[in-house]
N, C-alpha and C. Protein backbone atom coordinates (compact mmCIF):
# COMPACT_ATOMS: atom_id res chain seq x y z
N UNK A 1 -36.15 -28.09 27.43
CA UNK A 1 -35.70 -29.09 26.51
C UNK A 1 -36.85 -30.07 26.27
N UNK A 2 -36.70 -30.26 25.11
CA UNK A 2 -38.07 -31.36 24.66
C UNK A 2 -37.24 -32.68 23.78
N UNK A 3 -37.67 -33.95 24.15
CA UNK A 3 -37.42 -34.79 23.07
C UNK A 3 -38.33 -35.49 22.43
N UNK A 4 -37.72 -36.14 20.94
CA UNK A 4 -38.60 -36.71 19.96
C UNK A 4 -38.25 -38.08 20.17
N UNK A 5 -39.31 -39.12 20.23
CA UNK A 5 -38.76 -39.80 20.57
C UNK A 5 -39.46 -41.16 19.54
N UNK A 6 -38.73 -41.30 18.14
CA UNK A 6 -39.71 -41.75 17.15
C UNK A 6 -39.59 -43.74 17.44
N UNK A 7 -40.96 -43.97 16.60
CA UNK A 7 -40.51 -45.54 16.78
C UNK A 7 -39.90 -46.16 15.60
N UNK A 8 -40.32 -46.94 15.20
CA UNK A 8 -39.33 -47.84 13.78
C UNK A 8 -39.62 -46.75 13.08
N UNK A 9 -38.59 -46.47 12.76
CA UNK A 9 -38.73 -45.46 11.06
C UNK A 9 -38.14 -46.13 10.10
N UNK A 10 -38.69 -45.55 8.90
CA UNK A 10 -38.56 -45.79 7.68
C UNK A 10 -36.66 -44.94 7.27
N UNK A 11 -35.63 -45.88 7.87
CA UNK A 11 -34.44 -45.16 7.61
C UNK A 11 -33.35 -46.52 7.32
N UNK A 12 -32.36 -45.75 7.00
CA UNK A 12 -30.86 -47.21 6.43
C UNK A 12 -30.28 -47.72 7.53
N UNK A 13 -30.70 -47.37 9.08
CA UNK A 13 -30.41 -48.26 10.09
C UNK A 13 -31.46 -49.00 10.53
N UNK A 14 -32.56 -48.74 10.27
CA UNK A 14 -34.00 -50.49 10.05
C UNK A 14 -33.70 -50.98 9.39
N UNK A 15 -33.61 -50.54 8.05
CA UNK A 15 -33.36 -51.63 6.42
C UNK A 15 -32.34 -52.33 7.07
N UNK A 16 -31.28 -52.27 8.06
CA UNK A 16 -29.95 -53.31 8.56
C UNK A 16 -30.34 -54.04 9.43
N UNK A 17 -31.81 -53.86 10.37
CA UNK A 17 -32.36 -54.80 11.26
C UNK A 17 -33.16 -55.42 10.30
N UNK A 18 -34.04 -54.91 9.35
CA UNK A 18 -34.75 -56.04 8.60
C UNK A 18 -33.91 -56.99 7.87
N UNK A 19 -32.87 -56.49 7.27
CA UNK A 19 -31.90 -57.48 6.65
C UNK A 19 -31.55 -58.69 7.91
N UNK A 20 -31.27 -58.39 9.19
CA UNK A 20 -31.09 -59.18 10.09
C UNK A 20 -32.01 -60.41 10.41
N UNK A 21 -33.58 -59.59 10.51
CA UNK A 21 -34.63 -60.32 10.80
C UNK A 21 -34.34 -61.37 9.32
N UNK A 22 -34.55 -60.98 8.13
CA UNK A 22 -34.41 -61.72 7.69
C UNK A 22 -33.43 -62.60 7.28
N UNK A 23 -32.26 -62.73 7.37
CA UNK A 23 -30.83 -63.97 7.37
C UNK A 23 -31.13 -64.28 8.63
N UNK A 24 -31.61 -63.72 9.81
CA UNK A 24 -31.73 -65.15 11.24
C UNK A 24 -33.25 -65.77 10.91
N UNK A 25 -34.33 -65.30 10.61
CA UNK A 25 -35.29 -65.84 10.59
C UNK A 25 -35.94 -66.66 9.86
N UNK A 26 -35.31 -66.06 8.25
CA UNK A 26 -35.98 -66.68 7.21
C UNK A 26 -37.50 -65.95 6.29
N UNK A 27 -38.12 -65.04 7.44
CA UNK A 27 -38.64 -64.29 7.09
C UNK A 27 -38.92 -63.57 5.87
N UNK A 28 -39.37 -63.26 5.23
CA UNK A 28 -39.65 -62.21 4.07
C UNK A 28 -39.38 -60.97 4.24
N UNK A 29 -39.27 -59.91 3.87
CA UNK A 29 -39.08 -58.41 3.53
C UNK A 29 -40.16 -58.05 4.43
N UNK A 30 -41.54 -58.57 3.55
CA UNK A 30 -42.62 -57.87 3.79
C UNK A 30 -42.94 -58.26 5.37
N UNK A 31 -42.40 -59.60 5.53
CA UNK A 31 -42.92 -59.97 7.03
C UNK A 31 -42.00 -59.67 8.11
N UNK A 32 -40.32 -59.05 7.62
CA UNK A 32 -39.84 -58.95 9.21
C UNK A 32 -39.81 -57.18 8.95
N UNK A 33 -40.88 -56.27 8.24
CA UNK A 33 -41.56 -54.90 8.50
C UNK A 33 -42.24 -54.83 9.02
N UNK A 34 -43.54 -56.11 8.51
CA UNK A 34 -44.86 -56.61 9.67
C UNK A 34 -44.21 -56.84 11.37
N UNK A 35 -43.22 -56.97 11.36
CA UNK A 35 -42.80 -57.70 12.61
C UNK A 35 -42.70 -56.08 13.49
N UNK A 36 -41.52 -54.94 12.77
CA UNK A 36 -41.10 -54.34 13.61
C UNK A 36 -42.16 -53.28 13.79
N UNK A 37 -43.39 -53.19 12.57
CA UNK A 37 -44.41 -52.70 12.23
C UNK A 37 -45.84 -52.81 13.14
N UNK A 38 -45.68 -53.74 13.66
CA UNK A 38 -47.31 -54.80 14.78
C UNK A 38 -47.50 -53.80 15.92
N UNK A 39 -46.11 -53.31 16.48
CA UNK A 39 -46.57 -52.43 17.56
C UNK A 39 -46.82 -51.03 17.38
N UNK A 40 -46.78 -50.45 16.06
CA UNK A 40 -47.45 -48.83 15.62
C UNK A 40 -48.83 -49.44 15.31
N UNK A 41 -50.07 -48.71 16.28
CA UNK A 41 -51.08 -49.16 15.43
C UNK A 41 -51.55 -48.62 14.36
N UNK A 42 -50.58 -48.02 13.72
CA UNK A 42 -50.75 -47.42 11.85
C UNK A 42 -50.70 -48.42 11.33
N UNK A 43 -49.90 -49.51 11.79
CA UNK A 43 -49.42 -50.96 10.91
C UNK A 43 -48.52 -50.81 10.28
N UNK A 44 -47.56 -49.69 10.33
CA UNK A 44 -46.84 -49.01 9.27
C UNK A 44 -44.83 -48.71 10.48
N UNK A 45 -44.17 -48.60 9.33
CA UNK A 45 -42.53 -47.76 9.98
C UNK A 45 -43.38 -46.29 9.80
N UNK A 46 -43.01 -45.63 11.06
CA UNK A 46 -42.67 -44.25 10.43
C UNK A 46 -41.94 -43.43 9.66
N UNK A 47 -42.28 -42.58 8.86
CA UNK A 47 -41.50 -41.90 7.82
C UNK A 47 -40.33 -40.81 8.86
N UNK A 48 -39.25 -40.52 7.70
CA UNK A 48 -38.36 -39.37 8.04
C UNK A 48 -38.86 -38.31 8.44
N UNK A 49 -39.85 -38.09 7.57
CA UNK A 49 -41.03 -36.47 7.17
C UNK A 49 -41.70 -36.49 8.74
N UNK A 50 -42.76 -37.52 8.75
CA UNK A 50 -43.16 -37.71 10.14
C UNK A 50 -42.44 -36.99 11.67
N UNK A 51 -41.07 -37.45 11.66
CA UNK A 51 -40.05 -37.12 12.75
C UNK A 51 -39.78 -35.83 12.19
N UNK A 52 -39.35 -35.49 11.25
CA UNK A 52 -39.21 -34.43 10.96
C UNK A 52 -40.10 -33.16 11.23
N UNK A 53 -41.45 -33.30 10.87
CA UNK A 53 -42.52 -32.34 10.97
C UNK A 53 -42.21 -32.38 12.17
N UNK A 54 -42.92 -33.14 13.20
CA UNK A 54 -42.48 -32.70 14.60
C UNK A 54 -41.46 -32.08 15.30
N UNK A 55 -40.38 -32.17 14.55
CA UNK A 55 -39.28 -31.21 15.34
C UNK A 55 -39.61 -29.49 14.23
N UNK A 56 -39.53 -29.95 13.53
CA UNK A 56 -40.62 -28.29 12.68
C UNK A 56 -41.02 -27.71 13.98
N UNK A 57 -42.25 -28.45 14.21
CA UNK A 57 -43.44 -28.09 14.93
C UNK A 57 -42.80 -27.32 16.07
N UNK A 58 -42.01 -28.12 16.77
CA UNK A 58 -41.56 -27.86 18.11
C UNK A 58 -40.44 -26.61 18.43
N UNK A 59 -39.78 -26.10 16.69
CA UNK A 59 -39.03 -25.03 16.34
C UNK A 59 -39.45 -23.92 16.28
N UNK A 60 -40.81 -24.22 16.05
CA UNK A 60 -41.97 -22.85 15.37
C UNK A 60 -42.82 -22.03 17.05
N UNK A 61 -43.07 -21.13 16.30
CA UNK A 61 -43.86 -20.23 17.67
C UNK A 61 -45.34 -21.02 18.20
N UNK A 62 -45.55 -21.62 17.62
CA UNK A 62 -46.50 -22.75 17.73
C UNK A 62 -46.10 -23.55 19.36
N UNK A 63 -45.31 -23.69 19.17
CA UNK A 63 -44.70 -24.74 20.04
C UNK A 63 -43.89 -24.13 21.23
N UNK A 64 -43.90 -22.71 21.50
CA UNK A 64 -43.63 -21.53 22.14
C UNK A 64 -43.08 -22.28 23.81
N UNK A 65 -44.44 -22.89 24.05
CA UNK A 65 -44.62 -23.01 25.67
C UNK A 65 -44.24 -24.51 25.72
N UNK A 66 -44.28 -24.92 25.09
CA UNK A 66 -44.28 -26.54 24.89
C UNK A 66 -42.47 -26.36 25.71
N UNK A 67 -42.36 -27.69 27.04
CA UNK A 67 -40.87 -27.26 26.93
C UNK A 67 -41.23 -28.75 27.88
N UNK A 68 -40.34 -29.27 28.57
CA UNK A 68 -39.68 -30.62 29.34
C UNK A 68 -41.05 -31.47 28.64
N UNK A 69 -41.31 -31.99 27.29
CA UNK A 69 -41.86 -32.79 27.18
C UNK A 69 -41.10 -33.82 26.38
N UNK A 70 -41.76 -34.92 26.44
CA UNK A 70 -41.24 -36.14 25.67
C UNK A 70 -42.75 -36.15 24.38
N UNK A 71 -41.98 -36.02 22.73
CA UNK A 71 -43.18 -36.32 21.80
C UNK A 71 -42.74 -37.91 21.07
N UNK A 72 -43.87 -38.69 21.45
CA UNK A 72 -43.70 -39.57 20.57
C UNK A 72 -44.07 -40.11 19.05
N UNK A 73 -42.95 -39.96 18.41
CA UNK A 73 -43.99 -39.75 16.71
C UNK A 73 -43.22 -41.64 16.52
N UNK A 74 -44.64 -42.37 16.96
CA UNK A 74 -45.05 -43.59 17.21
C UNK A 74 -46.26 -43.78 16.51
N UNK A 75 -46.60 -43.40 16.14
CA UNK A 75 -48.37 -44.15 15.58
C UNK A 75 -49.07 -44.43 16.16
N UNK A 76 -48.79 -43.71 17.67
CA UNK A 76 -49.84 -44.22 18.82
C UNK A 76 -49.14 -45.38 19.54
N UNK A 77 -47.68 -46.21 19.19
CA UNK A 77 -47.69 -47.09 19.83
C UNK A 77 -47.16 -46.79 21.42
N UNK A 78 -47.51 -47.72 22.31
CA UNK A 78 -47.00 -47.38 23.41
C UNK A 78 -45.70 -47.98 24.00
């Protein structure tokens, strides 16, 4: 068994924490993305596609031997 284990993505249950960040904070759009965004060092949410390719990956014969791992499709964050 392997899991994916993505960080902020680009999906309609962030858009409900950014809406949050912004009615408690006051914040902007652009700045409570920057917020959940600071710890990928892409600077970026991850995409659907992103999480997605990786479980591709991990379906395919490619990924054969690959087994008790944890993948993080993070942007590098830790």
């Amino acid at each position: 068994m392997n899991a994916v284990c993505p960080g902020f993505t680009d999906t309609d249950l962030v858009a409900g924490s950014i809406d949050n960040i912004m009615s408690k904070t006051g914040r902007s759009r652009d700045e409570a993305i920057a917020e959940l965004a600071k710890h990928n060092p892409q600077g970026k949410l991850v995409t659907a596609a992103e999480v997605a390719n990786a479980v591709v990956w991990l379906c395919s014969p490619g990924a054969s031997s690959v087994t008790g791992q944890t993948i993080a499709v993070a942007g590098g964050e830790i």
